[in-house]
Protein backbone atom coordinates (compact mmCIF):
# COMPACT_ATOMS: atom_id res chain seq x y z
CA UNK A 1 0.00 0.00 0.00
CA UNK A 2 3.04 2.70 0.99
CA UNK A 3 4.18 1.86 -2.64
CA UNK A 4 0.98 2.45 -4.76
CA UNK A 5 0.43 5.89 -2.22
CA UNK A 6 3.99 6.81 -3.31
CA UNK A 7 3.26 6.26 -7.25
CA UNK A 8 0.05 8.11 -6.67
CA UNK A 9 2.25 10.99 -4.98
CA UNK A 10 4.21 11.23 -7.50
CA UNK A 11 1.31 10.83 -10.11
CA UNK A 12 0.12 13.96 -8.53
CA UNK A 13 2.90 15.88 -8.97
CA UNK A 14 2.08 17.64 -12.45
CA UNK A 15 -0.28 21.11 -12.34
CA UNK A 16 0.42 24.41 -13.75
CA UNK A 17 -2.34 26.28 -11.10
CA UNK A 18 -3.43 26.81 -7.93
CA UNK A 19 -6.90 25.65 -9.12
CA UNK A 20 -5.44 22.52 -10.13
CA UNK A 21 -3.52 22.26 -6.55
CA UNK A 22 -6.72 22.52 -5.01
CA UNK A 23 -8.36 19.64 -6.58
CA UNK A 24 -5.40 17.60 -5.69
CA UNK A 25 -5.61 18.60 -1.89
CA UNK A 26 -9.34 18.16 -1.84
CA UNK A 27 -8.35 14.19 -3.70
CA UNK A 28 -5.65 14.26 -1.18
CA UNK A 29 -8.14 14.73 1.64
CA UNK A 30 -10.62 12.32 0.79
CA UNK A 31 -7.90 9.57 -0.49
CA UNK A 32 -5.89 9.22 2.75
CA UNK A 33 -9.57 9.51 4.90
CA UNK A 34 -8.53 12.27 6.68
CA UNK A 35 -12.00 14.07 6.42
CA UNK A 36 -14.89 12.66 5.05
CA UNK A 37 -15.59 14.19 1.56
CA UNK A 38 -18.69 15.95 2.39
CA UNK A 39 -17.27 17.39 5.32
CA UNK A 40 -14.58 19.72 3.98
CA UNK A 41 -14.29 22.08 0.44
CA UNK A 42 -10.74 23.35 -0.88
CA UNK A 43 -11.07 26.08 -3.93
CA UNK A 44 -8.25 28.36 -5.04
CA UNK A 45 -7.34 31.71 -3.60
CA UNK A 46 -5.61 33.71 -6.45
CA UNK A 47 -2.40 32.50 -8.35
CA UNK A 48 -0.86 32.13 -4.51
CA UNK A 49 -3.37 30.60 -2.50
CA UNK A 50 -5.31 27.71 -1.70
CA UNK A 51 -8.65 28.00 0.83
CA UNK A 52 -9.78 25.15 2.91
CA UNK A 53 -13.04 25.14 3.90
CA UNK A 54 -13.71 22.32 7.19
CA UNK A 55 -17.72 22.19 7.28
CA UNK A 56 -18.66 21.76 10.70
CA UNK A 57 -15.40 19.62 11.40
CA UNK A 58 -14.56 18.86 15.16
CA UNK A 59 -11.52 20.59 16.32
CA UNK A 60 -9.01 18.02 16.68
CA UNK A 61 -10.14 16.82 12.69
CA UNK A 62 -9.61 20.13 11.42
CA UNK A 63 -5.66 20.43 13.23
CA UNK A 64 -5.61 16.77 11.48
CA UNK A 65 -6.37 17.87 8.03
CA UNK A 66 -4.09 21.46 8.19
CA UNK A 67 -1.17 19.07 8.80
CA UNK A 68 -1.99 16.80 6.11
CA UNK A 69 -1.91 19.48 3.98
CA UNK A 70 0.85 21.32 4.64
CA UNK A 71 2.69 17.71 4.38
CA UNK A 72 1.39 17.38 0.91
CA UNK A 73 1.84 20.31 -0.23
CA UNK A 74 5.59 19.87 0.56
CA UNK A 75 5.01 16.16 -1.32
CA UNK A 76 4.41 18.49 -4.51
CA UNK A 77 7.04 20.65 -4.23
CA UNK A 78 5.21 23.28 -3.26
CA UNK A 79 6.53 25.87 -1.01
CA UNK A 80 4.03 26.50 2.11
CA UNK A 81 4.68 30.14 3.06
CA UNK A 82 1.70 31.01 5.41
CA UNK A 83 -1.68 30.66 7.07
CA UNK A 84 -4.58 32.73 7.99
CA UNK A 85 -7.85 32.34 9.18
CA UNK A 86 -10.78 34.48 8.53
CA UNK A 87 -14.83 34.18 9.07
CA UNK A 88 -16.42 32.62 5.64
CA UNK A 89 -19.95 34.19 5.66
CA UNK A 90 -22.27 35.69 8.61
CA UNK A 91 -24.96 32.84 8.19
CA UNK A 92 -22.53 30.16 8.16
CA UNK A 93 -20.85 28.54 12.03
CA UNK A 94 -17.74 27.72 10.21
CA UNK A 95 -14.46 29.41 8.78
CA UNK A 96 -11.79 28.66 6.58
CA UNK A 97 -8.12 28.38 6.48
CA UNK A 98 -6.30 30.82 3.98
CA UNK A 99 -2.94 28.94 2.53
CA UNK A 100 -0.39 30.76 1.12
CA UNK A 101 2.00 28.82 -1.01
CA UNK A 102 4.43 29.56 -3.93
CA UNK A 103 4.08 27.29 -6.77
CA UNK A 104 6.82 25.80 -8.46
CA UNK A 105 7.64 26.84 -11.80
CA UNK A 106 7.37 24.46 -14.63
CA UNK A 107 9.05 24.36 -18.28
CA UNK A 108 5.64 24.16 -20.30
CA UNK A 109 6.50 22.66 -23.81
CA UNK A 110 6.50 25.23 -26.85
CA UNK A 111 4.79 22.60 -29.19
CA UNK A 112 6.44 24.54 -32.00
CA UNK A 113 7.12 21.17 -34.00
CA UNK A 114 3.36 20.74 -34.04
CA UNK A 115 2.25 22.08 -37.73
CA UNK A 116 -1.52 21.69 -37.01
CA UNK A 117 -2.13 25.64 -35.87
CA UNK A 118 -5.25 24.45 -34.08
CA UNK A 119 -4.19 21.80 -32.43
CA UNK A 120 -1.04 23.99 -31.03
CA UNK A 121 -3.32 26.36 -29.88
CA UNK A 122 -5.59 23.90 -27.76
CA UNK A 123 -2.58 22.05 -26.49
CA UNK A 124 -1.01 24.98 -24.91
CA UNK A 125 -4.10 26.64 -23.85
CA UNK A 126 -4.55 23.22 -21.85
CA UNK A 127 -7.90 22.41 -23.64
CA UNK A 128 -5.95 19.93 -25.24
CA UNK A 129 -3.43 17.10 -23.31
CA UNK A 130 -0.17 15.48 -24.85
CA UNK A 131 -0.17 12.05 -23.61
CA UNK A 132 3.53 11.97 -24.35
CA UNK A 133 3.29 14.47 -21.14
CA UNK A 134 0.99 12.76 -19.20
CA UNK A 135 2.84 9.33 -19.43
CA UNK A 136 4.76 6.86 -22.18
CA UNK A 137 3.88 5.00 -25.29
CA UNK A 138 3.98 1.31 -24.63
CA UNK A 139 3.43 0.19 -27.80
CA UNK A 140 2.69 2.20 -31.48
CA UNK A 141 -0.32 4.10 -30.21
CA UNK A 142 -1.02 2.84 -26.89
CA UNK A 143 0.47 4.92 -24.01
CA UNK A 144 0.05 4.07 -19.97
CA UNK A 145 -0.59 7.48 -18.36
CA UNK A 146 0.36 8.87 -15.00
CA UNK A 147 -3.15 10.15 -14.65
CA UNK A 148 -6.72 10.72 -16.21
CA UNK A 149 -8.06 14.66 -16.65
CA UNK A 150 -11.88 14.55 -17.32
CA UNK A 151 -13.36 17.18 -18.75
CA UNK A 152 -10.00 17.75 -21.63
CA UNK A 153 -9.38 16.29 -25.11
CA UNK A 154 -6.40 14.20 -25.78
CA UNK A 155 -3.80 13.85 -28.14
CA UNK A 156 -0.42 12.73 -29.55
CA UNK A 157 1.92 15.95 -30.09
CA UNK A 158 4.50 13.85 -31.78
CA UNK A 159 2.27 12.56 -34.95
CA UNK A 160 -0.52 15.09 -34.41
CA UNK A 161 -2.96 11.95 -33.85
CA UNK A 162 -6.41 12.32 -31.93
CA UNK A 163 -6.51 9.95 -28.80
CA UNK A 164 -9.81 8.11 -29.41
CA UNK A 165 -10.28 6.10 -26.13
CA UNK A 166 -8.69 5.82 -22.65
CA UNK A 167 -9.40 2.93 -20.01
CA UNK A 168 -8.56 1.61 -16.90
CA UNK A 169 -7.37 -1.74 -16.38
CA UNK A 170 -9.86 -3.26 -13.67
CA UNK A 171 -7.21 -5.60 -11.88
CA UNK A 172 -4.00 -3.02 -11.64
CA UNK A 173 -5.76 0.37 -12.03
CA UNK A 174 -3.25 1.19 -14.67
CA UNK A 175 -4.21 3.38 -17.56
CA UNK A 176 -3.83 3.38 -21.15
CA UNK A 177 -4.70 5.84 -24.01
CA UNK A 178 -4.69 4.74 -27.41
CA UNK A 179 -5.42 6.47 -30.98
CA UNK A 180 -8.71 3.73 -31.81
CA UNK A 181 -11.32 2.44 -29.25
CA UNK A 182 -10.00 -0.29 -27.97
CA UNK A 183 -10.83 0.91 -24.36
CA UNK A 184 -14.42 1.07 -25.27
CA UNK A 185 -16.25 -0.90 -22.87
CA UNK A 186 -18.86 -3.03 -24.94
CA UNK A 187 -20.63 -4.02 -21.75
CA UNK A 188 -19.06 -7.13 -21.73
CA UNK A 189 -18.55 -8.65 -17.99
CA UNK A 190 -15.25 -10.60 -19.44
CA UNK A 191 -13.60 -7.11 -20.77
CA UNK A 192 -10.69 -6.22 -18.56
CA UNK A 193 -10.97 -2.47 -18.70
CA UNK A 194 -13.51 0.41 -17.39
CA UNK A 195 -13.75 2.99 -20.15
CA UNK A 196 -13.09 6.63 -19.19
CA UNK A 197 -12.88 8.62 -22.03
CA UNK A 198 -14.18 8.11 -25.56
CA UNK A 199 -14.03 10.45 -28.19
């Protein structure tokens, strides 16, 4: 188990904002049942900030869940530089924790060797993934990612190829990306892979 946390740890370690961060903390959170995931809400704060919202949250589980933070926060790489505290709204019994972090700076890739315009444009607004980013090709159009992004389209920078289905495996949890639809579950007990993405 401290193995596949680790590899998930790591997994985790890829974002470009604090909005992002937040979603991890929040998975964090819920993941390692330190708070129930009803019973806390973590949103971003500006380009520096995280908040953490503990809804109605006993005392000792809300000193609990600040130190789980700030220990993965340092798991990321990210720089914890201060806390505050602060009433959320007049009707509400609870408050939330203001963290103040500085996030590390990452290399994004140009994509200049991309000759689609389009495509350039959605991969480096983020609308669009690489999967050469997000994880390694394992065989001619098949890659095993570090990590599935709902709500984004997907695709090969390297050969400018569309990413047609993703799935993961339902024994190892491992999961793959591929440029047909392989990963398309057809409702079939015997098929070894839930289907996440389809285009």
């Amino acid at each position: 188990m401290k193995m596949q946390f680790r590899l998930w740890l790591e997994s985790e370690q890829h974002f470009h904002s604090t909005r992002e961060l937040a979603d991890r903390v929040s998975q964090f959170l819920i993941k390692t049942n330190v708070t129930p995931g009803n019973a806390h809400h973590v949103e971003q704060d500006g380009p520096k900030g995280i908040k953490f919202y503990p809804v109605k949250l006993p005392t000792p589980l809300i000193a609990k869940a600040i130190s789980a933070i700030k220990y993965f926060l340092g798991e990321l790489g990210v720089a914890f530089k201060d806390m505050g505290w602060e009433r959320w709204e007049e009707d509400h019994d609870y408050d939330h924790y203001k963290f103040t972090v500085e996030m590390p700076k990452f290399d994004k890739p140009s994509y200049d060797h991309v000759k689609n315009n389009e495509l350039r444009k959605r991969l480096l607004s983020g609308e669009v993934l690489d999967v050469r980013e997000l994880g390694v090709e394992e065989e001619p159009g098949v890659f095993r990612l570090n990590q599935f992004v709902d709500g984004h389209d997907y695709a090969d920078s390297k050969t400018e190829q569309w990413i047609w289905s993703i799935g993961r495996h339902k024994n190892t949890g491992e999961i793959f990306a591929a440029y047909d639809g392989r990963y398309y579950d057809p409702n079939d007990e015997d098929f070894d892979y839930e289907t996440l993405w389809m285009r």
